[in-house]
C-alpha atoms as a PDB file:
ATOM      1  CA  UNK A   1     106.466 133.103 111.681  1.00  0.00           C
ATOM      2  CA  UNK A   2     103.470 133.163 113.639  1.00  0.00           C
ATOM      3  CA  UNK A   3     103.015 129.468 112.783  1.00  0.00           C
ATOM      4  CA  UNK A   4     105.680 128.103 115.405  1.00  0.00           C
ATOM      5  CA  UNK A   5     105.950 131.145 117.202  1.00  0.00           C
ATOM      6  CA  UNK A   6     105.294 128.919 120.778  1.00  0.00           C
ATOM      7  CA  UNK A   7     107.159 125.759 119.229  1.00  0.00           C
ATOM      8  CA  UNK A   8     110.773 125.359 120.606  1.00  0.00           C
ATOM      9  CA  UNK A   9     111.282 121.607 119.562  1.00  0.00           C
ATOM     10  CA  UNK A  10     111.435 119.804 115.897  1.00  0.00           C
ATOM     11  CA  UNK A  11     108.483 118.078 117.033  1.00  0.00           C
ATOM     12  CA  UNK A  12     107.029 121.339 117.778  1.00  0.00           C
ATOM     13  CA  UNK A  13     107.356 123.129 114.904  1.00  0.00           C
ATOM     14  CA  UNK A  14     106.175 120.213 112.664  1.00  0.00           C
ATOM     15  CA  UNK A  15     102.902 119.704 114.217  1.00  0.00           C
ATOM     16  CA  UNK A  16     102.541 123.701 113.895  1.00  0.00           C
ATOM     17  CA  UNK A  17     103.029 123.568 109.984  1.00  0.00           C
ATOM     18  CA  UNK A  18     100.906 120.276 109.901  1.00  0.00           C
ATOM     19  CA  UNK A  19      97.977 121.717 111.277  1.00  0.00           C
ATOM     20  CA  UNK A  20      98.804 125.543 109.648  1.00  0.00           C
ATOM     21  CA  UNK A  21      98.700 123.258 106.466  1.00  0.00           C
ATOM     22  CA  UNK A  22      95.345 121.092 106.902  1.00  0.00           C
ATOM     23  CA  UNK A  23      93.632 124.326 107.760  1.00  0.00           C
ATOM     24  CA  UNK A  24      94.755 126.400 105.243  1.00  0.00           C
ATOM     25  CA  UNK A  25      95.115 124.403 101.619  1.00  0.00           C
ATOM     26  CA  UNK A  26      91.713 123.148 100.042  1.00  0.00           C
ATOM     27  CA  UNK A  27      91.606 119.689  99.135  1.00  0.00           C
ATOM     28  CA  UNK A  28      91.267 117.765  96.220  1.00  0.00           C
ATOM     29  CA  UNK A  29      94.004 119.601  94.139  1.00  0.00           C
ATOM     30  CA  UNK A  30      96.105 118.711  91.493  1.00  0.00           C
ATOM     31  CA  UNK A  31     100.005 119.245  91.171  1.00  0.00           C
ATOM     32  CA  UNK A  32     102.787 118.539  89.340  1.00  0.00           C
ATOM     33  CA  UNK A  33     106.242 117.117  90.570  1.00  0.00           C
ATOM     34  CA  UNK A  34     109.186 119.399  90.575  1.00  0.00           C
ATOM     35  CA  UNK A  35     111.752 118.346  91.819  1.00  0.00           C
ATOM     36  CA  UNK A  36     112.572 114.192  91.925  1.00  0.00           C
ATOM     37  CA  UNK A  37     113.274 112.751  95.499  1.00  0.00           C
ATOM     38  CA  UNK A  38     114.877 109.324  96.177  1.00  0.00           C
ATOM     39  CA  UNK A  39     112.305 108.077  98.560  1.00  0.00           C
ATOM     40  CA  UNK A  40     109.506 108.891  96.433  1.00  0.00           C
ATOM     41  CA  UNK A  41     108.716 107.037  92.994  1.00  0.00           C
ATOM     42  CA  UNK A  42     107.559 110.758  91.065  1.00  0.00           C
ATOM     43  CA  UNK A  43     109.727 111.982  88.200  1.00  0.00           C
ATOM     44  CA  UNK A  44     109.480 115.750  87.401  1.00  0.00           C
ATOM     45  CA  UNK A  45     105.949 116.685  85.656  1.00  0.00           C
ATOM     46  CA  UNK A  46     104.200 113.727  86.997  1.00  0.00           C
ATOM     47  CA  UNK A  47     100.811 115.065  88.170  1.00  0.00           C
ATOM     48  CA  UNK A  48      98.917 113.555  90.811  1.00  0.00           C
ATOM     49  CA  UNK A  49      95.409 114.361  92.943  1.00  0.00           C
ATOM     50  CA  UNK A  50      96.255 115.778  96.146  1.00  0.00           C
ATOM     51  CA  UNK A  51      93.589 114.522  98.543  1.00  0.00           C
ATOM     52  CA  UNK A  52      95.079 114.998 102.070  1.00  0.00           C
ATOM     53  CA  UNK A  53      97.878 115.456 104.358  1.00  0.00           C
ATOM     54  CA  UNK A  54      99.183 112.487 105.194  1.00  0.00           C
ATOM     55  CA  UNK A  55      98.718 111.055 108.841  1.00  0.00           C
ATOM     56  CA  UNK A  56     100.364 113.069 111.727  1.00  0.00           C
ATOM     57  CA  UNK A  57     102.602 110.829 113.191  1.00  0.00           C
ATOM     58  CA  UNK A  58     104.230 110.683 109.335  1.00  0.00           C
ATOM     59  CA  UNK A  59     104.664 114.142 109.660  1.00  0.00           C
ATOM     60  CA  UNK A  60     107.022 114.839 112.490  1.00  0.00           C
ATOM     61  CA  UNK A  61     110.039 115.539 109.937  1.00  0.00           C
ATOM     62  CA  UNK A  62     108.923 116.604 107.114  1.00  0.00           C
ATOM     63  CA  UNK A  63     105.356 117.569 105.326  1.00  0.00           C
ATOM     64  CA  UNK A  64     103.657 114.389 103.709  1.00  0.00           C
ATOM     65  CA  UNK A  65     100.523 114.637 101.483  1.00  0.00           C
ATOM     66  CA  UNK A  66      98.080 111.563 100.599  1.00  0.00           C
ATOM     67  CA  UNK A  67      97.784 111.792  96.572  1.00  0.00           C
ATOM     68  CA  UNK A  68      96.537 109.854  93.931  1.00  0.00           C
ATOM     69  CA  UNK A  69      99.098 108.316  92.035  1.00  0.00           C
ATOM     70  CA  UNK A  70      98.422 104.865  89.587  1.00  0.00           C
ATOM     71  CA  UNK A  71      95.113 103.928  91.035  1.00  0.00           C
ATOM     72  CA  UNK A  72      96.801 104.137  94.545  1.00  0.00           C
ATOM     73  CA  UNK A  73      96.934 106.224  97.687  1.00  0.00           C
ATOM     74  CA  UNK A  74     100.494 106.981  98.298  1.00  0.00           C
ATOM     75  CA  UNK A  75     102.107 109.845 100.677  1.00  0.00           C
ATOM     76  CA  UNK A  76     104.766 111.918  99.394  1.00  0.00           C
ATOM     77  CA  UNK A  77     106.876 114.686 100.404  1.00  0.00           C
ATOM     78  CA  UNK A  78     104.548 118.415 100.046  1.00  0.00           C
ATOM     79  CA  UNK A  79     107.701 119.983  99.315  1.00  0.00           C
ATOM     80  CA  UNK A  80     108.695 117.851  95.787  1.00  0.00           C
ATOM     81  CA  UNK A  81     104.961 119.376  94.360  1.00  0.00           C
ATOM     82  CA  UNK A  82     103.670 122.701  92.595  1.00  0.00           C
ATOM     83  CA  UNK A  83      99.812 123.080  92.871  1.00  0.00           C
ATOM     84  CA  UNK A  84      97.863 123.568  89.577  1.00  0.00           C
ATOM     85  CA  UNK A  85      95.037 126.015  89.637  1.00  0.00           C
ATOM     86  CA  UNK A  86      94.516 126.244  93.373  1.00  0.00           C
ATOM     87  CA  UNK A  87      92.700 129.244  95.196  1.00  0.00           C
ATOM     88  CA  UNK A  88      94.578 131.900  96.876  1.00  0.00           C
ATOM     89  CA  UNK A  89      94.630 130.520 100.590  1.00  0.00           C
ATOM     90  CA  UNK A  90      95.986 127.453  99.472  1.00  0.00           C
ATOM     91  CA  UNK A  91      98.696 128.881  96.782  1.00  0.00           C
ATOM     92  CA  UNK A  92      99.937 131.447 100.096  1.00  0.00           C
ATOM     93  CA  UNK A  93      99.732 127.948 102.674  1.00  0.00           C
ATOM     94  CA  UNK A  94     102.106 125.923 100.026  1.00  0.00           C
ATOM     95  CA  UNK A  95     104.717 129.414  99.581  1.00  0.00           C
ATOM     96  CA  UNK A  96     104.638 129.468 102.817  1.00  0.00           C
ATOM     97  CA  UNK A  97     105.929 126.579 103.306  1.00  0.00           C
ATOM     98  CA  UNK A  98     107.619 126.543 100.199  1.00  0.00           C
ATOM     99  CA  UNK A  99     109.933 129.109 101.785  1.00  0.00           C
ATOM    100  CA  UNK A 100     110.330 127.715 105.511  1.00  0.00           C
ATOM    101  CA  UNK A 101     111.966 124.445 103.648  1.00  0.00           C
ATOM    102  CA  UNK A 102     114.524 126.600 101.125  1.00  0.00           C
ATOM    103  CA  UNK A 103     115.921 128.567 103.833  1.00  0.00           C
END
């Protein structure tokens, strides 16, 4: 993928999807929770305000975005969400990256 194409390390190829992801997926959007994760407090079909990725440095292992969630900012993992209703660049940025984590 011509995202990491240069990136050899972990690090790398993180900060090559964090920045393929900022530039590429519109924000505010809303999306739903698919999939439960034990280090984040969604349940499936929550639905929260995407409003950001979360900061870099939080981002070295695994996507984080900044949502809305209870009258709170909170950062959880990109890959446990399904957009709602987002334009084309975005939907292609998030199956992108949909498929880099499932294979």
């Amino acid at each position: 993928m011509k995202i990491i194409v240069d990136a050899y390390e972990p690090e790398e190829q993180a900060l090559g999807w964090y920045y393929y992801l900022e530039n590429n997926v519109s924000v505010p959007f809303r999306a739903k929770c698919s999939v439960e994760r034990v280090i984040s407090p969604l349940r499936v079909d929550d639905e929260v305000e995407v409003v950001g990725m979360a900061p870099e440095d939080e981002c070295e292992h695994e996507m984080f975005v900044m949502t809305r969630w209870e009258q709170r900012d909170l950062a959880v993992p990109l890959a446990q969400l399904a957009g709602i209703d987002i334009d084309d660049e975005s939907r292609q940025a998030l199956d992108d990256w949909s498929y880099w984590v499932e294979r």
